[in-house]
N, C-alpha and C. Protein backbone atom coordinates (compact mmCIF):
# COMPACT_ATOMS: atom_id res chain seq x y z
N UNK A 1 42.56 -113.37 -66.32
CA UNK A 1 42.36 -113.53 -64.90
C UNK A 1 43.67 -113.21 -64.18
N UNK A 2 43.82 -112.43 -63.30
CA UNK A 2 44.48 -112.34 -62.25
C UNK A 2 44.60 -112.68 -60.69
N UNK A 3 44.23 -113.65 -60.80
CA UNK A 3 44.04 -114.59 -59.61
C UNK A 3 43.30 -115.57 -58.87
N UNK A 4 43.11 -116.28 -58.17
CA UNK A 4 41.91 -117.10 -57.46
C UNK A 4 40.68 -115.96 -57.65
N UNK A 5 39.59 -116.81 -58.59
CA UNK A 5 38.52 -116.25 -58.95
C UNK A 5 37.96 -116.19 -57.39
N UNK A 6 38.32 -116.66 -56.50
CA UNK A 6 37.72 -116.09 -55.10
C UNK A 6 38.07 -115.43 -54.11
N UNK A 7 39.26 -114.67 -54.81
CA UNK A 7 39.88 -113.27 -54.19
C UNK A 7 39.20 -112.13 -54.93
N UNK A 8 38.51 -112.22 -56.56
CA UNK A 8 37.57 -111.49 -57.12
C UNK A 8 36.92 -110.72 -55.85
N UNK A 9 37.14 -109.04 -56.18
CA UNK A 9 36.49 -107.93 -55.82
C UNK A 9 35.40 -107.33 -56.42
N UNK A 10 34.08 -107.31 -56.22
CA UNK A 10 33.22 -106.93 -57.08
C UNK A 10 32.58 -105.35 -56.43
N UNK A 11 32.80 -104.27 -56.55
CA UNK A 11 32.78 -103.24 -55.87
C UNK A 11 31.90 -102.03 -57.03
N UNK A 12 30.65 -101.75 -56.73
CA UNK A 12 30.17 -100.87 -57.54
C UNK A 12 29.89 -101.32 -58.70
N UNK A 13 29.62 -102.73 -59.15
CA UNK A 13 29.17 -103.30 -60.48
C UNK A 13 30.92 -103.73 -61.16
N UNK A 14 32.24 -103.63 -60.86
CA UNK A 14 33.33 -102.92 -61.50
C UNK A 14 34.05 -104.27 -60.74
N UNK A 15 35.19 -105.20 -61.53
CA UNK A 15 35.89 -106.35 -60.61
C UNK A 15 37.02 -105.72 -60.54
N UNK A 16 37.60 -106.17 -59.27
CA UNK A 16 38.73 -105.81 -58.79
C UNK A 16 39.99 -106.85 -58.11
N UNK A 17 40.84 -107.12 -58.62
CA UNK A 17 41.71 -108.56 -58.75
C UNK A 17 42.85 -107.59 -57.55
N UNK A 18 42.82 -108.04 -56.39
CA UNK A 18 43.87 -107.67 -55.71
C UNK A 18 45.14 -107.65 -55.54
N UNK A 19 46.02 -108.30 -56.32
CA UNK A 19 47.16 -108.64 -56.66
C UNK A 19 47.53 -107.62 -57.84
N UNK A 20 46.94 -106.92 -58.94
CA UNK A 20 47.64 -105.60 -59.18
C UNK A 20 47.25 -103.88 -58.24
N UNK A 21 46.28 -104.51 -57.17
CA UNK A 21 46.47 -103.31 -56.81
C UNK A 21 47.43 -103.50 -55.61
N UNK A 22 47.85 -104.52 -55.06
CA UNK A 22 48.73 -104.86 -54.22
C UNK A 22 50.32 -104.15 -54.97
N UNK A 23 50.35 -104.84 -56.00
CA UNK A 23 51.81 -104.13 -56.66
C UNK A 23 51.87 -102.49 -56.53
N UNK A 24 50.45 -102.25 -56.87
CA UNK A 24 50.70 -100.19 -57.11
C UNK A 24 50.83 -99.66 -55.76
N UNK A 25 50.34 -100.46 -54.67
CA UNK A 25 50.79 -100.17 -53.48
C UNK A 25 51.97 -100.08 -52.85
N UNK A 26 52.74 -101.43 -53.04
CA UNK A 26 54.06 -101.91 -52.42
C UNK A 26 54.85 -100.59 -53.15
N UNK A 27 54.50 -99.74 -54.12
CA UNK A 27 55.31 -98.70 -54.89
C UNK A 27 55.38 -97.60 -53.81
N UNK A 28 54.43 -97.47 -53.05
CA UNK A 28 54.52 -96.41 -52.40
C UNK A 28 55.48 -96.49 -51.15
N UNK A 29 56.56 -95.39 -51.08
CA UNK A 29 57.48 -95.49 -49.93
C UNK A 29 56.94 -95.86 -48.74
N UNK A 30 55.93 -95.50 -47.77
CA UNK A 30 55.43 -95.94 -46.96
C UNK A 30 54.50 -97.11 -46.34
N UNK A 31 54.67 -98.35 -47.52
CA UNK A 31 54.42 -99.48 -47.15
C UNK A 31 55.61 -100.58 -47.07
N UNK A 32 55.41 -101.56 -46.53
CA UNK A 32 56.35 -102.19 -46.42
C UNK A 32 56.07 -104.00 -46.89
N UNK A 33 54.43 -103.70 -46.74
CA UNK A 33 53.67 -105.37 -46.97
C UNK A 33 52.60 -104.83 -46.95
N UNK A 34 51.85 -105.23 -47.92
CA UNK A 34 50.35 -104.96 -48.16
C UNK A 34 49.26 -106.36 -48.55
N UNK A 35 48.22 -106.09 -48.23
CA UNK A 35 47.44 -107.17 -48.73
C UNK A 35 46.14 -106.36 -49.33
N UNK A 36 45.44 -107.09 -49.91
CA UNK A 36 43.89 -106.56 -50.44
C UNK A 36 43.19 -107.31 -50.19
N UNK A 37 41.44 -106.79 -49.79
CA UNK A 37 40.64 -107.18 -49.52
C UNK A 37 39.50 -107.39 -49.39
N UNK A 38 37.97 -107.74 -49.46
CA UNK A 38 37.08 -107.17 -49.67
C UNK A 38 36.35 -107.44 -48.53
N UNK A 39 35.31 -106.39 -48.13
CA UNK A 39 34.85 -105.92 -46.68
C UNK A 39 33.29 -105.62 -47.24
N UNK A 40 32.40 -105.78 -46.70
CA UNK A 40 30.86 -105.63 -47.13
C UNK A 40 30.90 -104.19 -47.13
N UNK A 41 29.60 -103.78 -47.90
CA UNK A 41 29.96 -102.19 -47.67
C UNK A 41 28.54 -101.85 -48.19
N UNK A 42 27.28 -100.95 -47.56
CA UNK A 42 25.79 -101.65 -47.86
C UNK A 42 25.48 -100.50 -49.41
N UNK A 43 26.79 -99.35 -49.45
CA UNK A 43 26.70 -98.73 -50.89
C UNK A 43 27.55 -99.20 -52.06
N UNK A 44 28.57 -100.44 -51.91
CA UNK A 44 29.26 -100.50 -52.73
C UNK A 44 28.92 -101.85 -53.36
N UNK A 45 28.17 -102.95 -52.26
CA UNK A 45 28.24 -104.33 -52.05
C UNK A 45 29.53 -104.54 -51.46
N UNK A 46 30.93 -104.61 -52.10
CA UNK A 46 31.76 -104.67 -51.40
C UNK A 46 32.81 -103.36 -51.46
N UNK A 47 33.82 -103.43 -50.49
CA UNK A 47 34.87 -102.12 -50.38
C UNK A 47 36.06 -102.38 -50.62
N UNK A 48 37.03 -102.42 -51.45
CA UNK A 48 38.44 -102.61 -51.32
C UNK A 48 39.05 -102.23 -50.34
N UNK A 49 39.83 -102.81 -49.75
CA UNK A 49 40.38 -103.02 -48.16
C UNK A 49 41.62 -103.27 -48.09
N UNK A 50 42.87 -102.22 -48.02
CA UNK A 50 44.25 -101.96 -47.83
C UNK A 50 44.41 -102.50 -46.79
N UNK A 51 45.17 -103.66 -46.37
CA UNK A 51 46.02 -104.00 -45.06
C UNK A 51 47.14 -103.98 -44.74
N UNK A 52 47.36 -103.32 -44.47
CA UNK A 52 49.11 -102.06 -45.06
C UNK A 52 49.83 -102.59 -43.52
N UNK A 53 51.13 -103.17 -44.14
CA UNK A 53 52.20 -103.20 -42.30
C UNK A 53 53.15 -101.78 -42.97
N UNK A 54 52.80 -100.51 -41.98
CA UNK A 54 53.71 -99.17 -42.12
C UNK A 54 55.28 -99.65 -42.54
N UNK A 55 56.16 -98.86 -43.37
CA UNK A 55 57.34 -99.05 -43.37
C UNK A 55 57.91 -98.30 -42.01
N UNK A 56 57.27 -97.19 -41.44
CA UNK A 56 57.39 -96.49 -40.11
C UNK A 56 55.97 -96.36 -39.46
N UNK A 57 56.11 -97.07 -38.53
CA UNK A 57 54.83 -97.38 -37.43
C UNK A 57 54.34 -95.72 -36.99
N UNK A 58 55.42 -94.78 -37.11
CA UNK A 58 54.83 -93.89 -36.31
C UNK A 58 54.83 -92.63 -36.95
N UNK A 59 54.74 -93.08 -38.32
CA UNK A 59 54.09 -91.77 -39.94
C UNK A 59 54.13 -92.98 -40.68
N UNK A 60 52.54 -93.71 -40.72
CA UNK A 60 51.55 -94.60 -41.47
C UNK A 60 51.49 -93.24 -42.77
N UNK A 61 50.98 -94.64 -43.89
CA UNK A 61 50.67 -93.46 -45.31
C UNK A 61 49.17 -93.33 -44.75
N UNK A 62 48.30 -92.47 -45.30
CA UNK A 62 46.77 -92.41 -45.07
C UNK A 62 46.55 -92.73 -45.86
N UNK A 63 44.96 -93.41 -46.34
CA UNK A 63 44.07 -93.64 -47.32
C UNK A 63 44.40 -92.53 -48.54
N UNK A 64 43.93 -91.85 -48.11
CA UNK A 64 44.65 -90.77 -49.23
C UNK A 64 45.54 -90.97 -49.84
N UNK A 65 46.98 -91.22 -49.29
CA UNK A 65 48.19 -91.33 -50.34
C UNK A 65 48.15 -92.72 -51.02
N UNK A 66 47.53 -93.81 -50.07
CA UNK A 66 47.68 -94.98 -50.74
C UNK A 66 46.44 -94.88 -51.97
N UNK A 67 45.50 -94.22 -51.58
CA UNK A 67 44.14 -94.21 -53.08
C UNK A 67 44.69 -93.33 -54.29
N UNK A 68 46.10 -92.24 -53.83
CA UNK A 68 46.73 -91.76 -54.79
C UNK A 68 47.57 -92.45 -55.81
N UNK A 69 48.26 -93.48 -55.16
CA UNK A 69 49.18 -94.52 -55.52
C UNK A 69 48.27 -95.31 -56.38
N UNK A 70 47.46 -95.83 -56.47
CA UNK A 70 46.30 -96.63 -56.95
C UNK A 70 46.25 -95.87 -57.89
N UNK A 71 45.63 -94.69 -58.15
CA UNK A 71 44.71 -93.88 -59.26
C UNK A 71 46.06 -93.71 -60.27
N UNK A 72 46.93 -93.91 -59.66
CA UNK A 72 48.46 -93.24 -60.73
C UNK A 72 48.33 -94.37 -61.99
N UNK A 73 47.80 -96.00 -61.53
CA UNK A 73 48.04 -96.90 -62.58
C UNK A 73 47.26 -97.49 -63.11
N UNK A 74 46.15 -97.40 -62.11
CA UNK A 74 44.69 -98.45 -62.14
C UNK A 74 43.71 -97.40 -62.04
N UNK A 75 42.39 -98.21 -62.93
CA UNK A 75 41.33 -97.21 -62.48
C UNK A 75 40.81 -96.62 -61.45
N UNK A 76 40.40 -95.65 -60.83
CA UNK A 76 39.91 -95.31 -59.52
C UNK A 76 39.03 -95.55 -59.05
N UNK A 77 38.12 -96.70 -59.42
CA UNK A 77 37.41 -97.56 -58.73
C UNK A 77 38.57 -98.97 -58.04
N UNK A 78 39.74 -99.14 -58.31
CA UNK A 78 40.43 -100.09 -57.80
C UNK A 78 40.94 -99.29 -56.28
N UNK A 79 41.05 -98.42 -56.14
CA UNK A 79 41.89 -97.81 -55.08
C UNK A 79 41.03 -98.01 -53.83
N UNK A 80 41.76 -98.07 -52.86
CA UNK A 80 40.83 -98.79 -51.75
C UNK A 80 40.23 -98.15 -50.96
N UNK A 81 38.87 -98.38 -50.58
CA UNK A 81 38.25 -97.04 -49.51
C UNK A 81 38.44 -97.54 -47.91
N UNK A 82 39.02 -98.30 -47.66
CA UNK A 82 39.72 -98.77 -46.07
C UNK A 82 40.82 -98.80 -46.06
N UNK A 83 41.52 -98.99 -45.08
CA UNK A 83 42.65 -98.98 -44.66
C UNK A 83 42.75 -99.20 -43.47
N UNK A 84 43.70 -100.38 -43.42
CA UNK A 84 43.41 -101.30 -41.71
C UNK A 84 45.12 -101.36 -42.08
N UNK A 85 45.87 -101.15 -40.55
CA UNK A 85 47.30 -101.15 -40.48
C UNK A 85 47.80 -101.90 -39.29
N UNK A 86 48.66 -103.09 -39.82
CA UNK A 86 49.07 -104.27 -39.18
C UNK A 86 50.15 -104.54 -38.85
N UNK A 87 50.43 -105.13 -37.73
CA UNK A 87 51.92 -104.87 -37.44
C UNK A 87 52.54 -106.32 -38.46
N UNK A 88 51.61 -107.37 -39.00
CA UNK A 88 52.46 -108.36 -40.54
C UNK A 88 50.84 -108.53 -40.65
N UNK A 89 51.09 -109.31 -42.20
CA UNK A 89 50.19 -109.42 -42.66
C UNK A 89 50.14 -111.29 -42.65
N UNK A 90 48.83 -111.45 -42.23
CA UNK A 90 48.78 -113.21 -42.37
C UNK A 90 48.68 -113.99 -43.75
N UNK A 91 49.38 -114.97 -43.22
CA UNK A 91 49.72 -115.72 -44.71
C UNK A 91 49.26 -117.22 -44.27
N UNK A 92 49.38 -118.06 -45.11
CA UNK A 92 48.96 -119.37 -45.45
C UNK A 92 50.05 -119.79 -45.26
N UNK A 93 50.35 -121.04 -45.06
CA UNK A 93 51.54 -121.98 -45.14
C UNK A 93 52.59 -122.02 -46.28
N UNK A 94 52.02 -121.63 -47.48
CA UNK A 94 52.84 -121.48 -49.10
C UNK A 94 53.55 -120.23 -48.98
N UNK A 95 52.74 -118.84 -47.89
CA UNK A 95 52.83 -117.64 -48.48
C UNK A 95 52.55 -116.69 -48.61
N UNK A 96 50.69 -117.18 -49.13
CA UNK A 96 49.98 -116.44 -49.61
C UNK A 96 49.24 -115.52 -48.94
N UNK A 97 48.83 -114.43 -49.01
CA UNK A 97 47.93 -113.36 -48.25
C UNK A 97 46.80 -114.46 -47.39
N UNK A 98 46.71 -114.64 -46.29
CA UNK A 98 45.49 -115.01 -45.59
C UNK A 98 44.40 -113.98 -46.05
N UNK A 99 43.43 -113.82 -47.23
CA UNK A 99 42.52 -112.92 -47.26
C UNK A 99 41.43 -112.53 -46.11
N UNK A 100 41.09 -113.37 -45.42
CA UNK A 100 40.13 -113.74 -44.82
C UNK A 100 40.06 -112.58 -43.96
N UNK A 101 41.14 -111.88 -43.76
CA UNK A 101 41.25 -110.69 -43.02
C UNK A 101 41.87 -111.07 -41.58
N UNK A 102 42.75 -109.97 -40.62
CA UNK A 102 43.40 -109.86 -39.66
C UNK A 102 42.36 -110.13 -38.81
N UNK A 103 41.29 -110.44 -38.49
CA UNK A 103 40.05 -110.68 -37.48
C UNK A 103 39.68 -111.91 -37.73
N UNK A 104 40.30 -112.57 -38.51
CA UNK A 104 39.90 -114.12 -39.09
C UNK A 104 38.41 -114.38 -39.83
N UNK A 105 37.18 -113.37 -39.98
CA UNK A 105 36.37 -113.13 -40.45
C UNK A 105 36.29 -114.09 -41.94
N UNK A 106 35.18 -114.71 -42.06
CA UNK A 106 35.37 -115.33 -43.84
C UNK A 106 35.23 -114.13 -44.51
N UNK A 107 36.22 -114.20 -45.73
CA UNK A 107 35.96 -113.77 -46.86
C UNK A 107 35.02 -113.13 -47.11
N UNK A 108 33.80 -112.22 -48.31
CA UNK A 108 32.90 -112.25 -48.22
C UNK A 108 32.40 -112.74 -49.84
């Protein structure tokens, strides 16, 4: 297990633990703080969901480079098909990624 069994990503039949795709992210020069996430999605059940704060606000990486970054370490069902870009990412009182998403939305 890699994390709170209720950060579990279940995307296309395939689980997806957000905390190593968070690491293959933070690799890429153009992030600076990332979170992962899961977002309903009515072909996937759910979507992996990049919440990327730019290391430069004004040349963001695209989906593209960040789903490149992903495929380099992890399978390519982990790489994320959204991408939502935040000026910080919300945290909990300890720390931790607020999953719940930047819209305060529950979980799903």
């Amino acid at each position: 297990m890699h994390g709170r069994r209720g950060d579990l990503i279940i995307t296309g039949g395939e689980n997806v633990w957000p905390e190593p795709v968070e690491r293959a992210l933070r690799r890429h020069p153009g992030v600076a703080d990332v979170m992962v996430r899961a977002a309903p999605d009515p072909e996937w059940g759910h979507a992996v969901v990049a919440v990327v704060v730019p290391a430069d606000a004004s040349s963001p990486p695209t989906l593209e480079d960040l789903r490149g970054a992903v495929k380099e370490v992890l399978p390519a069902y982990c790489a994320p098909r959204r991408l939502e870009l935040v000026a910080a990412i919300p945290r909990t009182a300890l720390g931790k990624p607020r999953r719940q998403g930047v819209d305060g939305a529950p979980k799903p």
